[in-house]
Protein backbone atom coordinates (compact mmCIF):
# COMPACT_ATOMS: atom_id res chain seq x y z
CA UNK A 1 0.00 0.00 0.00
CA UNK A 2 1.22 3.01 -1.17
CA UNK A 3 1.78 6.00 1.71
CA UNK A 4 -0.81 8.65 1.92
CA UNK A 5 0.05 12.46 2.91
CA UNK A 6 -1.99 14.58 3.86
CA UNK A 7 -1.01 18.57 3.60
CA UNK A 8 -1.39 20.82 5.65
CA UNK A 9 -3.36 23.69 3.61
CA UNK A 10 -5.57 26.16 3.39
CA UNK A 11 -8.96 24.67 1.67
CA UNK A 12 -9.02 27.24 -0.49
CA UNK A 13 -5.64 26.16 -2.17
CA UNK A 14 -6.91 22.49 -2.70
CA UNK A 15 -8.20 22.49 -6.01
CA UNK A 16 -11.73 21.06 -6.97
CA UNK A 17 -11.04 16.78 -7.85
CA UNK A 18 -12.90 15.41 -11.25
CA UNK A 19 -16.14 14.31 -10.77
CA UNK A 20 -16.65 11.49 -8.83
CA UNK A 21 -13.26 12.25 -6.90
CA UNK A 22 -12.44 13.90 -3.37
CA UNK A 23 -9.48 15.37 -2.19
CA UNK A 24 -8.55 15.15 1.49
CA UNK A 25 -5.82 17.52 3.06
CA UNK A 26 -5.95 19.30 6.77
CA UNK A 27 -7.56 22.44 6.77
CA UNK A 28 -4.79 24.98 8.16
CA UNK A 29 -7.52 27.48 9.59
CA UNK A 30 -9.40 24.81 11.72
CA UNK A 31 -6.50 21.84 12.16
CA UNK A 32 -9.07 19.56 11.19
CA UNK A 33 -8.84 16.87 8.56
CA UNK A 34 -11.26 17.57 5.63
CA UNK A 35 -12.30 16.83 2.33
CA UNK A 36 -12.95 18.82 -0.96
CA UNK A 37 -15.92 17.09 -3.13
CA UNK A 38 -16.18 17.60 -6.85
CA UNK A 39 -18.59 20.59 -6.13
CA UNK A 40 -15.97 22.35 -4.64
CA UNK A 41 -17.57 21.88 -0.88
CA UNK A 42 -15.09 21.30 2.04
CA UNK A 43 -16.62 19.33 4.87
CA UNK A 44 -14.58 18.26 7.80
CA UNK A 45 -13.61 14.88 9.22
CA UNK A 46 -13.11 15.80 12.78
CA UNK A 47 -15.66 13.16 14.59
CA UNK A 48 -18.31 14.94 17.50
CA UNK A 49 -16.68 16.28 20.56
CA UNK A 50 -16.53 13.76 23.17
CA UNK A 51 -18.87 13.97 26.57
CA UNK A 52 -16.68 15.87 29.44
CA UNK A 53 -14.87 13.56 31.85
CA UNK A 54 -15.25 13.60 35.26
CA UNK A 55 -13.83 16.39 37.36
CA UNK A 56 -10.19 15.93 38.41
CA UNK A 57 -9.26 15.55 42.15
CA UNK A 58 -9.17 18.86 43.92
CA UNK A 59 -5.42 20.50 43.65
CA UNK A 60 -3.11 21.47 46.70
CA UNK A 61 -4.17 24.63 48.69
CA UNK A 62 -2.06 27.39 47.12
CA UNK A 63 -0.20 29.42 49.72
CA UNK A 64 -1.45 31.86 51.94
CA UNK A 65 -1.80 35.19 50.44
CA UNK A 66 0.08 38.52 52.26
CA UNK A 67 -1.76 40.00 55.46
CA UNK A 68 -3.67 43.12 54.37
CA UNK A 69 -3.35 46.86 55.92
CA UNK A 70 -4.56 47.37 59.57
CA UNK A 71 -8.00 48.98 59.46
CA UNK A 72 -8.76 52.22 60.94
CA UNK A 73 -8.05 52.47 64.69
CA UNK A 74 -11.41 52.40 66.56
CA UNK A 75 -13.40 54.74 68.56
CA UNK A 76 -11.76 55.54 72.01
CA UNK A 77 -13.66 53.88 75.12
CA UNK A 78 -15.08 55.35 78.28
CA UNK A 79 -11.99 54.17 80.01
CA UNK A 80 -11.77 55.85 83.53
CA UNK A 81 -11.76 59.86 84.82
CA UNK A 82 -8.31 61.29 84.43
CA UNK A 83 -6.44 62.86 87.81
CA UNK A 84 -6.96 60.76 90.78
CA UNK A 85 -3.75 59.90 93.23
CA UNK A 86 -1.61 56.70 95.05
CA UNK A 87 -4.33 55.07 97.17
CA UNK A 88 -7.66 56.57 95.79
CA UNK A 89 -10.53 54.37 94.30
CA UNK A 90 -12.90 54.82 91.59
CA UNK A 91 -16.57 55.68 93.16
CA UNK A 92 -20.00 55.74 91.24
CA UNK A 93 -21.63 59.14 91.21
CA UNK A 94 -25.04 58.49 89.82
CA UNK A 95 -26.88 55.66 88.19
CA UNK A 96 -25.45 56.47 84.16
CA UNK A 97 -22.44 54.22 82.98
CA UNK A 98 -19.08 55.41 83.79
CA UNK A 99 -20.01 58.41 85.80
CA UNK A 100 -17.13 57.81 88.48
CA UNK A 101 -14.93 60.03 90.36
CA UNK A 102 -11.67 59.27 92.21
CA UNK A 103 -12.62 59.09 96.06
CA UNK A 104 -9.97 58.34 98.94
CA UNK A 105 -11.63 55.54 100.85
CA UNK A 106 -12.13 55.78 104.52
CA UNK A 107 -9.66 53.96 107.04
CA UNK A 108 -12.46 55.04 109.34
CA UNK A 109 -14.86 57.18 110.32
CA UNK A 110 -14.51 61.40 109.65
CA UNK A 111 -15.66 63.48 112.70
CA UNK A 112 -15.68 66.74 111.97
CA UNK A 113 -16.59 70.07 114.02
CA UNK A 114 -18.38 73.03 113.18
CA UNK A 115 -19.29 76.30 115.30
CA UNK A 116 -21.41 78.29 112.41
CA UNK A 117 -23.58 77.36 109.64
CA UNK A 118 -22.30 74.47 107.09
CA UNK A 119 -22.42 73.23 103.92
CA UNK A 120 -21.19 70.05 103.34
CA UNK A 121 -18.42 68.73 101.35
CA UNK A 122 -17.13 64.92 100.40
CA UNK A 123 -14.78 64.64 102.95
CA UNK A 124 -17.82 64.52 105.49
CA UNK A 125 -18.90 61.46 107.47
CA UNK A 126 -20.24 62.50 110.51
CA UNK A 127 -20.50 66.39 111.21
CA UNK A 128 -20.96 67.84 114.55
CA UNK A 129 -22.72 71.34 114.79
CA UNK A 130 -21.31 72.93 118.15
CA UNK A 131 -22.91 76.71 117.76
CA UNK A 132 -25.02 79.09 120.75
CA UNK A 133 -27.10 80.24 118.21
CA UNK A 134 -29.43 78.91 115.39
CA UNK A 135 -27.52 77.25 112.52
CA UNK A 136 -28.03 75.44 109.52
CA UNK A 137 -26.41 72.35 107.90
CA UNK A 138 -26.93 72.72 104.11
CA UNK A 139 -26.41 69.64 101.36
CA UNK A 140 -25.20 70.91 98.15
CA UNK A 141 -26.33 70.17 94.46
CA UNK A 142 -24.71 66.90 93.35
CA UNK A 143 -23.43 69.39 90.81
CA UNK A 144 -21.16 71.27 93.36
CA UNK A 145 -20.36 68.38 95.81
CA UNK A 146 -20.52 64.82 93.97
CA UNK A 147 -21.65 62.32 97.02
CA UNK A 148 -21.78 59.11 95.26
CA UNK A 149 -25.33 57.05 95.44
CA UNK A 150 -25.87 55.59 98.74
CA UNK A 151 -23.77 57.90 100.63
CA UNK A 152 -24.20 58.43 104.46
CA UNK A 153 -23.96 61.75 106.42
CA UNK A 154 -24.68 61.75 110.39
CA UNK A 155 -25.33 65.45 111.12
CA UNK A 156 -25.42 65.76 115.79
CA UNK A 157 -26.38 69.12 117.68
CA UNK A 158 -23.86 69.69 120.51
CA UNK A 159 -24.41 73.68 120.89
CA UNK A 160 -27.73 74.94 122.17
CA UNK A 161 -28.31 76.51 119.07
CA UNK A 162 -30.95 74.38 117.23
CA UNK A 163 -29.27 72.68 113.82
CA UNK A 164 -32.15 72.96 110.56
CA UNK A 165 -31.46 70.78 107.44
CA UNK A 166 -31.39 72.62 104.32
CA UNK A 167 -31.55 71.17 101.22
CA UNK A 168 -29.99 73.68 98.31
CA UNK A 169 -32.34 74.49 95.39
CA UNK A 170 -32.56 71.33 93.46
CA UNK A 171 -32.23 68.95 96.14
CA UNK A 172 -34.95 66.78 97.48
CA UNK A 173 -34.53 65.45 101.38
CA UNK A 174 -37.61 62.78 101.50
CA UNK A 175 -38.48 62.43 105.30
CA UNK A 176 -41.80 61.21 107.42
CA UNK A 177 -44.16 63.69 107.38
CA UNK A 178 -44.75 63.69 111.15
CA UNK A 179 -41.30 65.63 111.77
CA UNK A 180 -39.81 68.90 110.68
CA UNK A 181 -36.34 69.07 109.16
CA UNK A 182 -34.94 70.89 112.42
CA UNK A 183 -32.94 68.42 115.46
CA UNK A 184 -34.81 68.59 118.58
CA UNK A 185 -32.37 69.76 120.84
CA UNK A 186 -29.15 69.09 122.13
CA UNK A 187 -27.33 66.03 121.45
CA UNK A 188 -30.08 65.13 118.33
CA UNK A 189 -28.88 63.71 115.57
CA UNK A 190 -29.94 62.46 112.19
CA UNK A 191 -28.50 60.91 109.14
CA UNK A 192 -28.86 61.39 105.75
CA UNK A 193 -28.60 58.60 102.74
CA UNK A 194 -28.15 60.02 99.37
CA UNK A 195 -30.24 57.83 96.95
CA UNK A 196 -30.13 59.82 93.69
CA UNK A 197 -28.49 62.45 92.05
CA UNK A 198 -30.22 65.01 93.98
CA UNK A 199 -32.12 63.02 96.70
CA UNK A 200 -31.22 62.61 99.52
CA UNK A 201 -33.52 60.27 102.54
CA UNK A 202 -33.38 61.56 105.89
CA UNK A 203 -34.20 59.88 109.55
CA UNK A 204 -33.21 61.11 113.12
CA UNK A 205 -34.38 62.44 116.30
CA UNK A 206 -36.05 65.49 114.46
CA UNK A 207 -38.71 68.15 116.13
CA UNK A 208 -42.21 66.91 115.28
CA UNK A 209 -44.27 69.33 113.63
């Protein structure tokens, strides 16, 4: 048998075969084998596209890609009031989050003695009003003097002046309504809770109304 090549051509360079004849080459444009018939029609020889295989088995995890830029640095927290000193501790001032204050805590209790009118301030624990004459022991707007919630003040009369309770404008004292806010006499006494921002509760030997 004689060997057959086939050339590698462009179909249009295959000229048309004598009737009855067909020439076959490989059809440069497509890479197919094909055939020219005697009309001068190319058809190729390249059989139907197989069905797909299955899908190979999964490749190797490439490597990890670089670490990307740090995001933007986030809001600063409610962290804790500034100043403070060696030995202090932070105190709640009123019920909303992270209202606190730097407070020295007590080792004990603070006596304290005063021989006119008062106000008081945070330092107070048990004040002792010593004075001839009428006086008046005066609690302060949270706003001036920050007591924290649940604070306790013991106010005594040693003079013979009578002692009144004052509240300052804005302050509430809550007490039984079958007493006035002024100490009966010598050697009364009363105390004082602070149980909001402004309120304060007060109970004590107290002149009745």
């Amino acid at each position: 048998m004689a060997d057959i090549t086939l050339l590698l051509t462009d179909a249009a360079d295959v000229p048309t075969p004598a009737t009855g004849r067909v020439a076959i080459f490989v059809d440069d444009a497509t890479g197919e084998p094909s055939y020219k018939d005697d009309t001068g029609a190319t058809t190729s020889l390249q059989g139907a596209t197989g069905a797909t295989g299955p899908t190979g088995a999964t490749g190797a995890t490439g490597a990890t890609g670089a670490a990307g830029a740090a995001g933007a640095t986030g809001a600063t927290g409610p962290g804790v009031p500034t100043g403070g000193s060696a030995g202090q501790v932070l105190s709640k001032i009123d019920g909303t989050n992270y209202n606190t204050q730097w407070v020295t805590p007590s080792s004990g209790t603070t006596v304290g003695t005063q021989t006119s009118s008062y106000t008081a301030v945070l330092a107070d624990q048990v004040v002792i009003m010593d004075n001839a004459s009428a006086n008046n022991f005066t609690v302060p707007l949270n706003s001036s003097v920050a007591f924290p919630i649940g604070y306790f003040l013991e106010v005594w009369q040693k003079g013979a002046g009578q002692t009144t309770i004052v509240a300052t404008g804005g302050v509430t004292i809550l007490y039984n309504a079958d007493i006035t806010l002024k100490l009966k006499g010598q050697d009364s006494g009363c105390s004082l809770r602070k149980v909001g921002t402004d309120t304060w509760r007060l109970i004590g030997d107290m002149e009745p109304v």
